[in-house]
Protein backbone atom coordinates (compact mmCIF):
# COMPACT_ATOMS: atom_id res chain seq x y z
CA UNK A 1 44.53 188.75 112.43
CA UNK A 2 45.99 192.02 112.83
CA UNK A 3 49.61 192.82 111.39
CA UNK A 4 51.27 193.00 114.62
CA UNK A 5 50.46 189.48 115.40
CA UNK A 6 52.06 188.47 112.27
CA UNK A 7 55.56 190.08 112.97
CA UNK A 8 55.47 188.66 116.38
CA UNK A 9 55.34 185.20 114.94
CA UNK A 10 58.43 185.69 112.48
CA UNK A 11 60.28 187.49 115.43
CA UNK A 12 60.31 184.15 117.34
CA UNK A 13 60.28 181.75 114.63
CA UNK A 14 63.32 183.55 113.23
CA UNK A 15 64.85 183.79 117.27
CA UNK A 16 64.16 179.61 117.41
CA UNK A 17 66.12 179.54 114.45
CA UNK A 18 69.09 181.36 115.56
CA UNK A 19 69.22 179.39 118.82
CA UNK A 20 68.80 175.94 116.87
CA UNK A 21 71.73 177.16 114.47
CA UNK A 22 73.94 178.50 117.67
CA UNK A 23 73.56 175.04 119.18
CA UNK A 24 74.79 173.22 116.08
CA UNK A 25 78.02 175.58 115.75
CA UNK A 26 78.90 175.03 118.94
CA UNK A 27 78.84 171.27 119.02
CA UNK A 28 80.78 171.31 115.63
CA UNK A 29 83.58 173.23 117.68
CA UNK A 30 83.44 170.93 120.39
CA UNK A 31 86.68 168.88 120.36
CA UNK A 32 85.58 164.87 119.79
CA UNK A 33 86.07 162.25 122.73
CA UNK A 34 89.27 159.94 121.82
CA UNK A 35 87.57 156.49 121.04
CA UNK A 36 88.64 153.29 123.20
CA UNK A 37 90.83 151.01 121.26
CA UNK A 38 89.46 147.58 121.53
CA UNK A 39 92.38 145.26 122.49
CA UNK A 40 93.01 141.68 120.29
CA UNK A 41 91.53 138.79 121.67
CA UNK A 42 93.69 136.36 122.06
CA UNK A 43 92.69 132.27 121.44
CA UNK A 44 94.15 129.63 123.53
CA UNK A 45 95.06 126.61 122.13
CA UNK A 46 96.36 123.02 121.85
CA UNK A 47 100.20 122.61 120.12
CA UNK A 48 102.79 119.99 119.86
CA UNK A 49 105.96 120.24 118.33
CA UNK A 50 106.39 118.46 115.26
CA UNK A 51 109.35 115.81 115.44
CA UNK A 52 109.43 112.78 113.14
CA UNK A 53 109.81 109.14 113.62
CA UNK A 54 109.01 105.88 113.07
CA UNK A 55 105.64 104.84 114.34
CA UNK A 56 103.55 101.35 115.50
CA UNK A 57 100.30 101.19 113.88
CA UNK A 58 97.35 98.98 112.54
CA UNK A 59 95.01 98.45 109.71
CA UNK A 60 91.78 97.89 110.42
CA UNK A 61 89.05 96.83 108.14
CA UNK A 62 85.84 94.76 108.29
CA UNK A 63 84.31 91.84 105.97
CA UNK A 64 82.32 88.82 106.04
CA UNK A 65 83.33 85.23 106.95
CA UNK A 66 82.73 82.19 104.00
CA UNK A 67 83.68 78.69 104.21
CA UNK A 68 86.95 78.11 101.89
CA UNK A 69 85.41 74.98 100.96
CA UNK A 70 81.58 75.29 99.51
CA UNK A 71 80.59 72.58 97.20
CA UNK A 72 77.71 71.41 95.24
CA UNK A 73 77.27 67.52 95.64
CA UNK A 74 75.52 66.22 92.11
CA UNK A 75 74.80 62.76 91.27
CA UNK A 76 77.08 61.05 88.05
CA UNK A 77 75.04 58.62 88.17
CA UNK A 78 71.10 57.21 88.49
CA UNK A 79 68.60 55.77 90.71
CA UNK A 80 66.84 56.17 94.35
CA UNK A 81 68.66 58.87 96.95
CA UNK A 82 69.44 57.30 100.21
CA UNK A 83 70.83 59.40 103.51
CA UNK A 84 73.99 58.44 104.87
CA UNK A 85 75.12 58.82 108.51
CA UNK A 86 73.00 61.60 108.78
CA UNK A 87 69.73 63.20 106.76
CA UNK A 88 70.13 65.64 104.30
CA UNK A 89 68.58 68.34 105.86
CA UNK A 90 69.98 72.45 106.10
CA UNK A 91 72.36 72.36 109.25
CA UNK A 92 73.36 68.71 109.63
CA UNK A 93 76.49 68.09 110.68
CA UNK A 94 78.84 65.60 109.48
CA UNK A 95 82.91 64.50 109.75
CA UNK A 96 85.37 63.46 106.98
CA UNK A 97 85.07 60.22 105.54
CA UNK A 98 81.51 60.07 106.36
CA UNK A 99 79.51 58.67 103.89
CA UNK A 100 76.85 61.61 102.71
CA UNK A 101 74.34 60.12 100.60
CA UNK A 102 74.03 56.74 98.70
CA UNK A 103 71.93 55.98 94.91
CA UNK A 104 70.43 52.60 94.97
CA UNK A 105 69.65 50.91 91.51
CA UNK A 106 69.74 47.40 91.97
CA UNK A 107 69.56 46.94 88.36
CA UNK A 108 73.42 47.97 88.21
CA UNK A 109 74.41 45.45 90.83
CA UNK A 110 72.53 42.59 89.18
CA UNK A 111 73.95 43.32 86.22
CA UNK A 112 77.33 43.73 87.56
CA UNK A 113 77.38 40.39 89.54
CA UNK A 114 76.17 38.97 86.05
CA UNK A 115 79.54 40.28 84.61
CA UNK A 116 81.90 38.83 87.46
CA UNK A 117 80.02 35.90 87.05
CA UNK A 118 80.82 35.28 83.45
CA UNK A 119 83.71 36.17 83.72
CA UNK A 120 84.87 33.60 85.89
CA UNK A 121 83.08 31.19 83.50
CA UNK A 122 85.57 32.13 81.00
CA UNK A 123 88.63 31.91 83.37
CA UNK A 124 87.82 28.42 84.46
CA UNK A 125 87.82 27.41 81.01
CA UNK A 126 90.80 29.12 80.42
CA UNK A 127 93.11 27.74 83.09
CA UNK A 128 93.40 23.98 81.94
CA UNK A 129 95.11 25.53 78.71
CA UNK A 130 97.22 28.04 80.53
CA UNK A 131 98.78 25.27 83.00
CA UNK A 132 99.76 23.11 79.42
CA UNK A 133 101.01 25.91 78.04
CA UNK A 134 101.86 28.74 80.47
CA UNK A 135 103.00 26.67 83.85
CA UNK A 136 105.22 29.16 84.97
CA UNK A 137 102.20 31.59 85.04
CA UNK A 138 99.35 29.08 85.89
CA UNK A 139 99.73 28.86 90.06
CA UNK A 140 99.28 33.27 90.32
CA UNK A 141 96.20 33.23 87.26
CA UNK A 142 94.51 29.97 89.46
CA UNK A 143 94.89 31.87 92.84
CA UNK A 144 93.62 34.49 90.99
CA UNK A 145 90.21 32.59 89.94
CA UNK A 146 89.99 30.74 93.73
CA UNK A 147 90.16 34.18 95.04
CA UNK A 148 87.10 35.71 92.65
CA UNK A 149 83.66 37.08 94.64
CA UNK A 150 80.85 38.22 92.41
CA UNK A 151 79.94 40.49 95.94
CA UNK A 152 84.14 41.92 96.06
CA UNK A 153 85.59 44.38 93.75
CA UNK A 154 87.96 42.39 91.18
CA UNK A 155 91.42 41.89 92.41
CA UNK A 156 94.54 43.50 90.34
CA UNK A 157 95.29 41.00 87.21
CA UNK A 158 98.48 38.72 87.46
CA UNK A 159 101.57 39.89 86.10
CA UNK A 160 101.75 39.31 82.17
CA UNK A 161 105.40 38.39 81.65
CA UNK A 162 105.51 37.92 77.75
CA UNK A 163 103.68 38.51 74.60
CA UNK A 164 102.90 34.90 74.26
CA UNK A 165 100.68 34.94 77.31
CA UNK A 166 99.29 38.38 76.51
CA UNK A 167 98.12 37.19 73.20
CA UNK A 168 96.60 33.87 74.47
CA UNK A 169 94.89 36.16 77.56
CA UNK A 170 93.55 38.47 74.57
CA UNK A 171 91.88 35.86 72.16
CA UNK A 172 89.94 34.38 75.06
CA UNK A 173 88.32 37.58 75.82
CA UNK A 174 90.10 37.73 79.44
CA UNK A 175 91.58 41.28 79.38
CA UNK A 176 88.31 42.59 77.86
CA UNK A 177 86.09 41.40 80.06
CA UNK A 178 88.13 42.56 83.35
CA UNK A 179 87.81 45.75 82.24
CA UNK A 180 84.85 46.24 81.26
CA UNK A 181 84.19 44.86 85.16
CA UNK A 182 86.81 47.47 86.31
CA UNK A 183 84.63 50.43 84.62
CA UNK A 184 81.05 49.16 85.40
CA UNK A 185 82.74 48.73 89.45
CA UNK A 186 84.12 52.75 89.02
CA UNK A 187 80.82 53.41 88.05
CA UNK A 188 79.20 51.95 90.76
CA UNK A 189 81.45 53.61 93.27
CA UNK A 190 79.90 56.93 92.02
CA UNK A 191 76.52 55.53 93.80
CA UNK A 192 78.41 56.51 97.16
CA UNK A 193 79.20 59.91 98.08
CA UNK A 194 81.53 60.82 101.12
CA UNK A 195 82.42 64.13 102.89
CA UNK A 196 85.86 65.30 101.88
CA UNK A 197 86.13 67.46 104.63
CA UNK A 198 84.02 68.07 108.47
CA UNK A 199 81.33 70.49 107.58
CA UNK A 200 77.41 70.57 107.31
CA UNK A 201 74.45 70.87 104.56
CA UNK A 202 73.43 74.71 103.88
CA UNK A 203 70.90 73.88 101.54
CA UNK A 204 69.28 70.17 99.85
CA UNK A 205 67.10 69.89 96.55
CA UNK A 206 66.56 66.35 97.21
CA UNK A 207 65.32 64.28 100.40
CA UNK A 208 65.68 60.38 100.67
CA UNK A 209 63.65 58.45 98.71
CA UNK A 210 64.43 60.71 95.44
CA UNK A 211 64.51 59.74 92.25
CA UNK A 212 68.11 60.96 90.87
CA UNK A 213 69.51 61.93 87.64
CA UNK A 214 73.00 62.07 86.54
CA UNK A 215 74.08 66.03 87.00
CA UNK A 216 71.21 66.58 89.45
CA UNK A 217 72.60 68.59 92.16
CA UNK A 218 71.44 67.03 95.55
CA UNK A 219 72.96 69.80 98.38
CA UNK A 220 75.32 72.13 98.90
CA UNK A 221 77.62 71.47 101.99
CA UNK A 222 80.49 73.59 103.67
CA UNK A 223 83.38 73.20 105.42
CA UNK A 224 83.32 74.20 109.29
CA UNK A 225 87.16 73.92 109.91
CA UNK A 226 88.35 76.29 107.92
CA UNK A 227 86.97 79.74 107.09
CA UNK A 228 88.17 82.97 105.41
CA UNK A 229 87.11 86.45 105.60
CA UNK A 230 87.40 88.85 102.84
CA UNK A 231 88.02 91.99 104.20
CA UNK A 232 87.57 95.26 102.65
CA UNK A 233 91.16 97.53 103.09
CA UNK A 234 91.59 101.37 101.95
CA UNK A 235 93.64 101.40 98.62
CA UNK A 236 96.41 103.23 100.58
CA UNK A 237 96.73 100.96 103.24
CA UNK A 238 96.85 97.96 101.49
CA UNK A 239 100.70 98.38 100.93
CA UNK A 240 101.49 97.76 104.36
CA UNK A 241 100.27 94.43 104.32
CA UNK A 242 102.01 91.17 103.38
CA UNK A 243 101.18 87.85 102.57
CA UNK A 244 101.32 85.20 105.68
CA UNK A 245 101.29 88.18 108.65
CA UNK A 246 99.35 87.44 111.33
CA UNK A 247 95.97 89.18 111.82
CA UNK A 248 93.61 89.98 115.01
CA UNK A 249 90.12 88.53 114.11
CA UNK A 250 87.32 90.23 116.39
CA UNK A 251 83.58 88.81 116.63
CA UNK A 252 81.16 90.96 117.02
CA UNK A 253 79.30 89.14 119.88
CA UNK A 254 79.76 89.79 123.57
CA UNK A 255 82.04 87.70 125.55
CA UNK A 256 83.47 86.04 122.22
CA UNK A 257 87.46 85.52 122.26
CA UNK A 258 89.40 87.11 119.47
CA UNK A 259 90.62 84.73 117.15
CA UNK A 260 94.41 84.72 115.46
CA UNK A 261 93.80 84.87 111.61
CA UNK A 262 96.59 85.13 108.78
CA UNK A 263 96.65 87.19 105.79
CA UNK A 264 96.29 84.24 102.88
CA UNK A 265 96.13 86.33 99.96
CA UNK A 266 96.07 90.37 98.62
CA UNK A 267 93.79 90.95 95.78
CA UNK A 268 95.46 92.86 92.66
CA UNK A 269 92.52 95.13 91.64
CA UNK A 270 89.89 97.29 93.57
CA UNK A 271 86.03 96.39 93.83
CA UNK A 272 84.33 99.23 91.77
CA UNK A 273 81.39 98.95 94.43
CA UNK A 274 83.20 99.83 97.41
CA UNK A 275 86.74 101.34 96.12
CA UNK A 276 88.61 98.97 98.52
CA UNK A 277 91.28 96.23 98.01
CA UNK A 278 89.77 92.90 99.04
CA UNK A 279 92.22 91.33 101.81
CA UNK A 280 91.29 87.61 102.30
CA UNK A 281 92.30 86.16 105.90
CA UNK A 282 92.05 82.69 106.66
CA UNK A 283 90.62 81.62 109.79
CA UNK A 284 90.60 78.22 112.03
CA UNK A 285 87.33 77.09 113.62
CA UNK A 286 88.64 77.59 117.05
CA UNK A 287 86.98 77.61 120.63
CA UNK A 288 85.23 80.24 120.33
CA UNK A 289 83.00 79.11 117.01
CA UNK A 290 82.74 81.14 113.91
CA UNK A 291 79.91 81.52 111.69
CA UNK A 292 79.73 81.83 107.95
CA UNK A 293 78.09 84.74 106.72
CA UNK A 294 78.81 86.93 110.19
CA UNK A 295 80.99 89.94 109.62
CA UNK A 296 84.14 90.01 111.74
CA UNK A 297 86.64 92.92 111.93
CA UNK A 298 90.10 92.49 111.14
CA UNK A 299 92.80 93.93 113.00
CA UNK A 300 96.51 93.99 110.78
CA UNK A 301 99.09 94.45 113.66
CA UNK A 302 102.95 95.70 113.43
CA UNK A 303 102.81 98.25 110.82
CA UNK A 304 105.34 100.44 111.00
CA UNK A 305 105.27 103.89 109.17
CA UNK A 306 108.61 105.85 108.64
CA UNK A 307 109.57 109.59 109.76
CA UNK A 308 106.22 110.73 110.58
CA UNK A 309 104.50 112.96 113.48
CA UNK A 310 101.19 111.36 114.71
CA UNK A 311 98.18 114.28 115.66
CA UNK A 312 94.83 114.16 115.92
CA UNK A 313 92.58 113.89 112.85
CA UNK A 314 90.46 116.71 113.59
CA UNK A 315 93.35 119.40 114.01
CA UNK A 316 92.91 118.63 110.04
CA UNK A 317 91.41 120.55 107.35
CA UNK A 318 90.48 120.35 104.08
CA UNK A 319 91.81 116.99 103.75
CA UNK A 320 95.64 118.19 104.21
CA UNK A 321 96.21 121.57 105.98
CA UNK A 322 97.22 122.32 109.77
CA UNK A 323 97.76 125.48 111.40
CA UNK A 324 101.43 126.04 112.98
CA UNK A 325 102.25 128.92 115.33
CA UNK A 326 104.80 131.48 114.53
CA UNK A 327 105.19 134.22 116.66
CA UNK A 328 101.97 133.52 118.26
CA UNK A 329 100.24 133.61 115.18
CA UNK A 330 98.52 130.81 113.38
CA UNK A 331 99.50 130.29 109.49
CA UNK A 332 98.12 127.50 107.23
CA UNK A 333 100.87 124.79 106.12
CA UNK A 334 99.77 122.24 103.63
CA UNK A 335 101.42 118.33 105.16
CA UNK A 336 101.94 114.98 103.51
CA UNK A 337 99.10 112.60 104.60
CA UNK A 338 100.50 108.73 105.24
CA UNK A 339 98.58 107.12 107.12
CA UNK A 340 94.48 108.21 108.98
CA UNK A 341 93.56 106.16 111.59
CA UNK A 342 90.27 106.60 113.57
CA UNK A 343 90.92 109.28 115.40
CA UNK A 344 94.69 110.37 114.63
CA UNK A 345 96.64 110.64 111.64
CA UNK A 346 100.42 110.31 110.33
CA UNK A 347 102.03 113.08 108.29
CA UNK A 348 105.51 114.63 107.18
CA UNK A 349 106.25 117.51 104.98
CA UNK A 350 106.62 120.73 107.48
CA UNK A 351 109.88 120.81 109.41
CA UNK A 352 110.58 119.45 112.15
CA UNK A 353 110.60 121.93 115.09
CA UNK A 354 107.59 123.64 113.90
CA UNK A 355 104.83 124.49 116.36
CA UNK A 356 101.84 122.44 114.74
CA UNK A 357 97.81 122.88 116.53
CA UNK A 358 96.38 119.76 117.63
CA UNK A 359 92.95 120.63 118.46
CA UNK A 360 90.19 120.96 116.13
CA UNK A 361 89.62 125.10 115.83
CA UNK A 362 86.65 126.26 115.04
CA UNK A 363 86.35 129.68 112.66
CA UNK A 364 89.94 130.12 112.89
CA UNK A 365 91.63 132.43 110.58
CA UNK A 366 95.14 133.03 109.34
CA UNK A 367 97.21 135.50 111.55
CA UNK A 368 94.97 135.01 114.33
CA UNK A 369 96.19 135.93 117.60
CA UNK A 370 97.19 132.74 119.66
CA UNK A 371 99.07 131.48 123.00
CA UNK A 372 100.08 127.80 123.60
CA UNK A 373 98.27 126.11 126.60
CA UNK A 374 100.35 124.41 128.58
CA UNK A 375 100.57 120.31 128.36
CA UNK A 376 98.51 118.54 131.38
């Protein structure tokens, strides 16, 4: 290419370049644009004024229901089981005084008619010596004799009025003989068992026809008329309760009535399992029936908590902070927890007066901009 093409080239390269670098010094002289200022945005939110007092409230805690009365029946003594007034079977029912189960061993009655009998063999030849020398004692001792049954537990012995007559009674074998009649008849007694309360069998070992052993445990059997629950309560709520307050018991079955319970005793230590106070109520089989080994909840009425302000438990965070409004501003305050319920709680330790939220807020920050809604 010739020479002249080559200085035409740089003439408008160089030209582009002067235009490019004109265009660049004028928009760096150019005055910039005032930028928009972005206004606050303002959140609207929930509030209540904080003013303390004293407040209604309740405990609430669940546990399961147990008999108070749950007993092993075992045998003292031995020979053939026999059902009472009704089998021994899981879920039979039964009343108080009924007897539960009888041991047969006819050996023992044999042997204890056998005693009675000799026994008033040695009476009769007693009594011809005690009316010579005793008369003032022979008419109770001979009504005594008349009145003997070898099939009848032995009647209480005659009064022994003097040392004479207890001495006489004694070399004849008399008081020895009675009671060894008294023990082998308290022994015999323990070959009848009877309910000491209205319950029903929850589990037998044995059935009828058994042979039994002395310490062999036949069935376990509980009472149905009166229950307790031992309900697990929050270490800090457990000081509200007392001893003998009434308590709400709730089933947890439809169209069950609640049931009116009473606090019977307040445990002194926590269960390391659960971190709770175990709270046992005691509760009356009533007409709407209860069931051992159902959970029930337990509602602890009339608690009172002193100068507090009641808001809801979500307008709290991190366990004990709120935000409070100051000149439309929110600013963290640190309160005094007493008392969370479900969905509120009770606190204290701000003043009263103070604007507190009562809404949860979500990503709220200190010194946020705020206004109050108004109450519906």
């Amino acid at each position: 290419m010739s020479k002249k093409f080559y200085l035409i080239v740089v003439s408008l390269v160089a030209l582009l370049g002067i235009g490019v670098g004109a265009m660049v010094l004028l928009t760096m002289l150019k005055p910039d644009k005032p930028k928009a200022k972005i206004p606050e945005a303002t959140r609207y939110v929930r509030a209540a004024e904080v003013v303390y007092s004293d407040l209604n409230t309740s405990v609430i805690a669940t546990g399961r229901l147990s008999s108070i009365d749950e007993v092993s029946l075992s045998s003292e003594v031995q020979g053939v089981l026999q059902a009472g007034v009704v089998s021994v079977s899981k879920g039979e029912s039964f009343k108080r005084g009924d007897l539960l189960v009888e041991i047969i061993n006819d050996e023992l009655v044999y042997s204890l008619k056998a005693q009675k009998s000799r026994f008033m063999n040695t009476l009769a030849n007693v009594l011809p010596d005690l009316e010579l020398d005793f008369p003032d004692a022979y008419a109770l001792w001979n009504t005594f004799f008349e009145e003997l049954d070898v099939t009848e537990p032995l009647d209480d012995l005659p009064p022994i009025e003097n040392t004479q007559l207890k001495t006489f009674l004694a070399a004849r074998n008399i008081l020895a003989d009675y009671y060894s009649i008294k023990s082998t008849e308290a022994r015999m007694a323990k070959h009848k068992i009877y309910a000491p309360f209205t319950g029903s069998y929850t589990s037998e070992n044995l059935q009828s026809g058994s042979v039994v052993n002395p310490g062999a445990v036949i069935a376990r059997i509980i009472n149905t008329d009166s229950y307790e629950i031992e309900a697990s309560v929050e270490k800090d709520e457990v000081g509200y309760l007392k001893t003998g307050a009434k308590v709400t018991v709730i089933p947890d079955r439809a169209g069950a009535e609640n049931i009116e319970g009473k606090i019977l005793r307040i445990s002194n230590f926590v269960d390391p399992q659960t971190q709770t106070v175990p709270v046992f109520v005691s509760v009356k089989n009533s007409k709407s029936p209860v069931y051992a080994g159902d959970y029930y909840r337990c509602v602890f009425d009339n608690i009172v908590v002193k100068n507090v302000f009641e808001i809801l438990r979500s307008a709290v965070f991190n366990h004990n902070e709120v935000f409070v409004i100051k000149d439309n501003r929110l600013i963290k305050k640190t309160v005094d927890v007493q008392k969370v319920n479900q969905k509120s709680l009770f606190f204290n330790g701000i003043g009263e007066g103070a604007l507190v939220v009562n809404e949860a807020l979500i990503n709220a920050t200190e010194n946020e901009k705020v206004e109050v809604l108004p109450e519906n």
